[in-house]
Protein backbone atom coordinates (compact mmCIF):
# COMPACT_ATOMS: atom_id res chain seq x y z
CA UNK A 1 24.86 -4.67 -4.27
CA UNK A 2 23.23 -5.28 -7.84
CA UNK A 3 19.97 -5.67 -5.87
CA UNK A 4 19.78 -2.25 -4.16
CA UNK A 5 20.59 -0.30 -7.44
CA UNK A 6 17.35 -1.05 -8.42
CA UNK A 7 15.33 0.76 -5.74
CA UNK A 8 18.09 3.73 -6.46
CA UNK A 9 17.05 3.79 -10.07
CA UNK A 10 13.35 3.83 -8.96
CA UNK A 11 14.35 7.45 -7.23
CA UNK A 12 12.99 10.82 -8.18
CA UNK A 13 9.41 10.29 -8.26
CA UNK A 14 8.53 13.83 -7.53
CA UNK A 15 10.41 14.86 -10.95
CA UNK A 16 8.50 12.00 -12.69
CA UNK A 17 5.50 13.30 -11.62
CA UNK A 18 6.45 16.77 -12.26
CA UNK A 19 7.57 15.51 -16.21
CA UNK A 20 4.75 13.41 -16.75
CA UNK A 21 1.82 16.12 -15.55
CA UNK A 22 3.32 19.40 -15.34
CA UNK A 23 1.05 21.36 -13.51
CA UNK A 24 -1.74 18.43 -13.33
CA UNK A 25 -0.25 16.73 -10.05
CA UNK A 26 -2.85 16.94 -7.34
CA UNK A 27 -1.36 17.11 -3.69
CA UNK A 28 -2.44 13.12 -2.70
CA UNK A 29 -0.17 12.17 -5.92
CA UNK A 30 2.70 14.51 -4.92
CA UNK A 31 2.59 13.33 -0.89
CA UNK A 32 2.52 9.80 -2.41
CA UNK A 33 5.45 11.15 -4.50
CA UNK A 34 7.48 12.00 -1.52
CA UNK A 35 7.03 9.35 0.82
CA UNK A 36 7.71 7.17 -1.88
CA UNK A 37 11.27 8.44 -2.54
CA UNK A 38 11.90 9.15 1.24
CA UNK A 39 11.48 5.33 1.56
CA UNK A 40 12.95 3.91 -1.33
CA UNK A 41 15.75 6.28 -0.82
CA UNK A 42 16.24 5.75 2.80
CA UNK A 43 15.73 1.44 2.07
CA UNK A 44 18.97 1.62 -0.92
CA UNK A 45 21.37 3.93 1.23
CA UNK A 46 20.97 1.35 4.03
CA UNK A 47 21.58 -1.71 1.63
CA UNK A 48 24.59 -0.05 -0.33
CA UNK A 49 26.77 1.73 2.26
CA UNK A 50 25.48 -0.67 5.72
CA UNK A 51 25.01 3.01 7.46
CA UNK A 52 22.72 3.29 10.59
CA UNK A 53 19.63 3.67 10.56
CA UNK A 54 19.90 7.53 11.20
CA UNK A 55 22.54 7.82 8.76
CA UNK A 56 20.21 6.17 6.28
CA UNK A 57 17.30 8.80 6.74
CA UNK A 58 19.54 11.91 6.37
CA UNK A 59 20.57 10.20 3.46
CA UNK A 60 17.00 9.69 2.01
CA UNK A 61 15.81 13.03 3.00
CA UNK A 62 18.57 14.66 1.45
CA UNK A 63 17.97 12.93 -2.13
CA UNK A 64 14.54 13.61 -1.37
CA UNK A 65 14.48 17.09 -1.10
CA UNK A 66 16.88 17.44 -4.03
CA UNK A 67 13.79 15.62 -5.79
CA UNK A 68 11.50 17.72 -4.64
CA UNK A 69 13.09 20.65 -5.37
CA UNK A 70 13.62 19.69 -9.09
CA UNK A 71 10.19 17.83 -9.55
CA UNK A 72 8.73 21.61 -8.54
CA UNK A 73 10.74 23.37 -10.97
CA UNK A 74 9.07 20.76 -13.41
CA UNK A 75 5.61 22.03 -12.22
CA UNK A 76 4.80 19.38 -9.77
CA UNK A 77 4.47 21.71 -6.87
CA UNK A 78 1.11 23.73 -8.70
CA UNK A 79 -1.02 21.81 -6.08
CA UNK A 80 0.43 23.37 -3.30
CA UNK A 81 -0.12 27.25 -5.00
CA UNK A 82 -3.26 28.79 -3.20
């Protein structure tokens, strides 16, 4: 259990990126950004609650896109503004 907090408290690296650079974050960093926390996201809910695999993806794409949507409220989302 103690061991898949840590990839949990790794989460919301769209928001990092979106606090650290504001409108700086170019569109390789935030795609890195996401499939980072789809993964890590997806890897702890399967550790912590032992759901299936398709259980564990909703699961990551749902914190993900909660991410998402608050790292672009930070500014993180400039790179995809034409």
């Amino acid at each position: 259990m103690l061991r898949a907090l840590l990839p949990l408290a790794l989460t919301g690296c769209v928001t990092t990126a979106g606090l650290v650079k504001r409108n700086d974050v170019s569109l390789p960093v935030l795609a890195g950004a996401v499939a980072a926390d789809l993964i890590v996201t997806t890897l702890a809910a399967s550790q912590i609650q032992d759901y299936s695999a398709g259980g564990s993806l909703a699961t990551g794409l749902a914190f993900t896109a909660v991410d998402v949507a608050a790292g672009c409220l930070l500014g993180a989302c400039a790179a995809l503004r034409p």
